[in-house]
N, C-alpha and C. Protein backbone atom coordinates (compact mmCIF):
# COMPACT_ATOMS: atom_id res chain seq x y z
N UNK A 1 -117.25 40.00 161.47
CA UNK A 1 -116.19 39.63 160.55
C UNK A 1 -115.78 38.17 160.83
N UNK A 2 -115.70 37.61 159.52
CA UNK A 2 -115.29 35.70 160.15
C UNK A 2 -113.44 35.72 160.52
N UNK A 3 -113.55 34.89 160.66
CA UNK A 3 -112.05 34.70 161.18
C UNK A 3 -111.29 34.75 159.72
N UNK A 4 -111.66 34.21 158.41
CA UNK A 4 -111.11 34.30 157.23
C UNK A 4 -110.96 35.77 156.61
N UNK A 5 -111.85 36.71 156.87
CA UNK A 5 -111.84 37.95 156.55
C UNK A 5 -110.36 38.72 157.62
N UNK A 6 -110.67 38.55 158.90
CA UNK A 6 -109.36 38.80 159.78
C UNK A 6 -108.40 38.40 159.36
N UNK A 7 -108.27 37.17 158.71
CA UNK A 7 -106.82 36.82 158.18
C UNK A 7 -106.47 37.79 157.52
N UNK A 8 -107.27 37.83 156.39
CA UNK A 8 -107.16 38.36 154.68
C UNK A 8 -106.55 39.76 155.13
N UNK A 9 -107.28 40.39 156.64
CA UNK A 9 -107.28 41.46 156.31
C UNK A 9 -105.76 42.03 157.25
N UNK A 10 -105.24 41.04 158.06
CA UNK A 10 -103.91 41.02 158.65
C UNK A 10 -102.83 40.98 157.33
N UNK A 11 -103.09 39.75 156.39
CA UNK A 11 -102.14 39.61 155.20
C UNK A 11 -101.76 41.19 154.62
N UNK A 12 -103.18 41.56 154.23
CA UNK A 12 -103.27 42.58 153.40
C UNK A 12 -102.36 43.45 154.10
N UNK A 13 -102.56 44.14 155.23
CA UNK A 13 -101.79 45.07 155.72
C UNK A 13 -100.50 44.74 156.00
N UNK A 14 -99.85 43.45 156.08
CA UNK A 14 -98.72 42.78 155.97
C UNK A 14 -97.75 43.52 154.68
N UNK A 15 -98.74 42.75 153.45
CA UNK A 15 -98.18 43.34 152.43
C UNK A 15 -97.87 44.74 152.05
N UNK A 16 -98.67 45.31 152.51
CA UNK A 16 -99.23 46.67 152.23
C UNK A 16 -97.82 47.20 153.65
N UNK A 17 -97.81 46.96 154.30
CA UNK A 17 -96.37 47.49 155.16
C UNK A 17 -95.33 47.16 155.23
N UNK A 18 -94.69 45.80 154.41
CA UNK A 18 -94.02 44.86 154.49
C UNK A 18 -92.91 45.95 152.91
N UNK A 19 -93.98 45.51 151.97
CA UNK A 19 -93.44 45.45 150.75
C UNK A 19 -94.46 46.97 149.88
N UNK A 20 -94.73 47.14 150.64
CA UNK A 20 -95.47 49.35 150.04
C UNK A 20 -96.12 48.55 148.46
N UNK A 21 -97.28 47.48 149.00
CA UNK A 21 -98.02 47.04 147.93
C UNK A 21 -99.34 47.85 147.96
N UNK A 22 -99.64 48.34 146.59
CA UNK A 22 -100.99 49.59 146.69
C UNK A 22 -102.21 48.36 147.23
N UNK A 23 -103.02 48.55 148.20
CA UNK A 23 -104.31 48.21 148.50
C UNK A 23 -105.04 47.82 147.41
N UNK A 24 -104.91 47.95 146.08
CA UNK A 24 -106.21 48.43 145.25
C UNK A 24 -105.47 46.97 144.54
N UNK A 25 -104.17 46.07 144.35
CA UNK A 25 -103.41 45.57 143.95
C UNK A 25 -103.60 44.01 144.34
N UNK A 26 -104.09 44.04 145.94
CA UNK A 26 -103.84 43.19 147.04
C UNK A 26 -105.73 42.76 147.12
N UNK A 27 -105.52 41.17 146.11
CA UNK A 27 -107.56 40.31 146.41
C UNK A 27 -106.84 38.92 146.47
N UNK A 28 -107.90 38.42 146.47
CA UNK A 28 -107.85 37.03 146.75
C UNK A 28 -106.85 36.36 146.03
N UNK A 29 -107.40 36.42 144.45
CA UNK A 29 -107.01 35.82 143.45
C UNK A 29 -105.72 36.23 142.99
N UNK A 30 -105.18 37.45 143.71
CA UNK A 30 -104.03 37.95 143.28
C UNK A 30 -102.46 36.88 143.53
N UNK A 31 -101.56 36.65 142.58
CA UNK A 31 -100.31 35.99 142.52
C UNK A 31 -99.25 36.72 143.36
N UNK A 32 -98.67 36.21 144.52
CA UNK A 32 -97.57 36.67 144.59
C UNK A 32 -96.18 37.11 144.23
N UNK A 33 -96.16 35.68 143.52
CA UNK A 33 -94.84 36.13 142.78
C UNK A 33 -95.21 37.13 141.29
N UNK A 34 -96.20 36.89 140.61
CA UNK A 34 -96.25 37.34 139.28
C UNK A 34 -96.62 38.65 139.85
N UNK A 35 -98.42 38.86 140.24
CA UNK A 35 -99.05 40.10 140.59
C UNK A 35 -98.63 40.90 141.13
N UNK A 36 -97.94 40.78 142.30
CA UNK A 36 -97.52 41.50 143.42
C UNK A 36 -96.14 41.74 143.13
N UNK A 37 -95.14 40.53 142.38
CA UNK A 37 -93.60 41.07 142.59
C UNK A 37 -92.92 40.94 143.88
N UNK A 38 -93.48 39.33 144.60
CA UNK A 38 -92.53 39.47 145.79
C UNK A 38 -91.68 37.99 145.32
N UNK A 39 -90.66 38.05 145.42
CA UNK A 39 -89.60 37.23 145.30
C UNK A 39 -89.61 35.93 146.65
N UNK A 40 -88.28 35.26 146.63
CA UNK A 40 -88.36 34.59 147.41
C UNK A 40 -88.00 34.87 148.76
N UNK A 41 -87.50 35.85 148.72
CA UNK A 41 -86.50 36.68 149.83
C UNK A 41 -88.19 37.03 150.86
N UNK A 42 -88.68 38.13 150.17
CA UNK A 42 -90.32 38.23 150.40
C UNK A 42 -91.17 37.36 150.79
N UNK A 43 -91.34 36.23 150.17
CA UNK A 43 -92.11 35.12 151.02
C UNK A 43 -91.24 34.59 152.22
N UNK A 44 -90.08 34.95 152.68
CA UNK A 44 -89.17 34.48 153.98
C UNK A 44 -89.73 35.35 155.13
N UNK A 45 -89.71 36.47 154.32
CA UNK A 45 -90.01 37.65 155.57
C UNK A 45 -91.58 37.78 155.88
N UNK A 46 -92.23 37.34 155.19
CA UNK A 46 -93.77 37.50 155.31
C UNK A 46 -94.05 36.14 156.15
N UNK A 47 -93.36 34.96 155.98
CA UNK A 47 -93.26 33.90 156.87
C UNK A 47 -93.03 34.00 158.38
N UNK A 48 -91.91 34.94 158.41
CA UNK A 48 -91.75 35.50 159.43
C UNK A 48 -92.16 36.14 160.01
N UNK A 49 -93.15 36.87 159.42
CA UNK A 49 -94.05 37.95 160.56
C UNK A 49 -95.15 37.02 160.92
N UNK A 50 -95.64 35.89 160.11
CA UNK A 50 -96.86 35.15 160.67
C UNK A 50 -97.06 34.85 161.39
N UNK A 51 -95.32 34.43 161.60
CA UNK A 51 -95.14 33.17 162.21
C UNK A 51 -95.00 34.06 163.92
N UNK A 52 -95.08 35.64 163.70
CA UNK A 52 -95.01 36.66 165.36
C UNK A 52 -96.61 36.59 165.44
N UNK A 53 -96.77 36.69 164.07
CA UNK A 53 -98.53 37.32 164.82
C UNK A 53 -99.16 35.97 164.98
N UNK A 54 -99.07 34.73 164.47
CA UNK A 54 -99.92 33.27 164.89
C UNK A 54 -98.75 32.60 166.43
N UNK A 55 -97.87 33.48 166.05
CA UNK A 55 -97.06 32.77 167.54
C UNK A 55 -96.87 30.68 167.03
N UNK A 56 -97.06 30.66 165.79
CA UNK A 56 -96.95 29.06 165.62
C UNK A 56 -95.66 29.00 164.61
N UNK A 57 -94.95 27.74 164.81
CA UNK A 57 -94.01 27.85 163.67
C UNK A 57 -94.32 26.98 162.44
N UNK A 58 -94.11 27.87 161.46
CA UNK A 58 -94.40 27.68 160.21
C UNK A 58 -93.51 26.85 159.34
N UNK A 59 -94.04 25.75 158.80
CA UNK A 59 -93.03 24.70 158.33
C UNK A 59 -92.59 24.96 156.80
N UNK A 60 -91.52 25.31 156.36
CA UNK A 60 -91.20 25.34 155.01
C UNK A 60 -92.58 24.77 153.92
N UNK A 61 -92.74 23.51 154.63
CA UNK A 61 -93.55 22.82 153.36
C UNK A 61 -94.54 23.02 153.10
N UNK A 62 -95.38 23.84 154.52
CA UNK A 62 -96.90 24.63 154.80
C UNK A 62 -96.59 25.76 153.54
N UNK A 63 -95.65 26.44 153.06
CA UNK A 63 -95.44 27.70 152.47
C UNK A 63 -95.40 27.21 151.25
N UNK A 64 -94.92 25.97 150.78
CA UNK A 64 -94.66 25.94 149.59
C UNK A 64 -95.60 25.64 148.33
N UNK A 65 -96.85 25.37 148.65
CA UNK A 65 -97.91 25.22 147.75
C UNK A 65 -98.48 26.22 147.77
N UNK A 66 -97.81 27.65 148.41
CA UNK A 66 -98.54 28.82 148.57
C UNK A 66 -98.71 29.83 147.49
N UNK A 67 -99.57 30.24 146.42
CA UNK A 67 -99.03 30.47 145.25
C UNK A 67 -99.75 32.37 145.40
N UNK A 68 -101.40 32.34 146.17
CA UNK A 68 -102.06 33.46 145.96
C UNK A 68 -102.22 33.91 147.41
N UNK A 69 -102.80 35.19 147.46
CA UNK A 69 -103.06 35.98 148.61
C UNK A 69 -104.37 35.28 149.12
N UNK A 70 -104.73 34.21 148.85
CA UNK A 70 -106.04 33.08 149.51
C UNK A 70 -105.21 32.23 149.98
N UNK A 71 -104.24 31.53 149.65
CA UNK A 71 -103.90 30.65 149.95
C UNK A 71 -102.92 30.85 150.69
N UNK A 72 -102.32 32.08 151.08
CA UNK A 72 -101.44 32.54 152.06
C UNK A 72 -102.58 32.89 153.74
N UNK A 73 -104.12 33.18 153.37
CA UNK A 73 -104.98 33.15 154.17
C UNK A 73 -105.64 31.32 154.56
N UNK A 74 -105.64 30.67 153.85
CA UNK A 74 -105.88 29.63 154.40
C UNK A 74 -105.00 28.84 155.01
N UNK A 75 -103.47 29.31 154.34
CA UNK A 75 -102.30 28.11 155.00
C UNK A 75 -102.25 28.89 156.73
N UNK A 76 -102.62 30.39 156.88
CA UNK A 76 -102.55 30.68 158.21
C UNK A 76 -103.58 30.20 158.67
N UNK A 77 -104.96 30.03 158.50
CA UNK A 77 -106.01 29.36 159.19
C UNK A 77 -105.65 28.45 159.52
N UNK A 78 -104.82 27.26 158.73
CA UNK A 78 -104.85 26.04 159.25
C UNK A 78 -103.74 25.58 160.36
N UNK A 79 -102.77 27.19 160.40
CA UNK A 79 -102.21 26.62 161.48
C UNK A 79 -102.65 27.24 162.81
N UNK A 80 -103.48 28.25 162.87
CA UNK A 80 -104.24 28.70 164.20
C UNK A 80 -105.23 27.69 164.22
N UNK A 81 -105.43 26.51 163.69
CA UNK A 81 -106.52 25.37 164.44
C UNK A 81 -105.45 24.33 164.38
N UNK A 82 -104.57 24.28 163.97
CA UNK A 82 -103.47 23.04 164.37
C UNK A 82 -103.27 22.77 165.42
N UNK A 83 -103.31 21.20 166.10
CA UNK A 83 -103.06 21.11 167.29
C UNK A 83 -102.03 21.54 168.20
């Protein structure tokens, strides 16, 4: 499994325990705010668990171009290789 699939697949169960999002609901291409129905309150708390399981702190501005369940997997990649 690559390290991008491990992300995807930490997110997923994030969501999926976080916010009781059906599995079948939760891909790449999927929207958070539209697809899924998580608000802003929701992207705080999902910030917050990342930020336990990468142990790195997560900068407001890293989150804010964050629109899909890919790009919530790549903004965490890039901070587990951040210096």
């Amino acid at each position: 499994m690559t390290e991008q699939e491990t992300i995807y697949q930490e997110v997923s169960e994030l969501l999926q325990k976080l916010f009781e999002i059906d599995p079948q609901d939760i891909k790449p291409e999927a929207r958070l705010y539209e697809d899924l129905e998580l608000d802003s309150i929701d992207a705080v708390d999902m910030v917050v668990h990342l930020q336990k399981k990468t142990s790195r702190k997560i900068k407001p501005d890293e989150f804010k171009s964050v629109r899909t369940v890919q790009d919530v997997v790549d903004a965490v990649s890039r901070l587990l290789h951040a210096g």
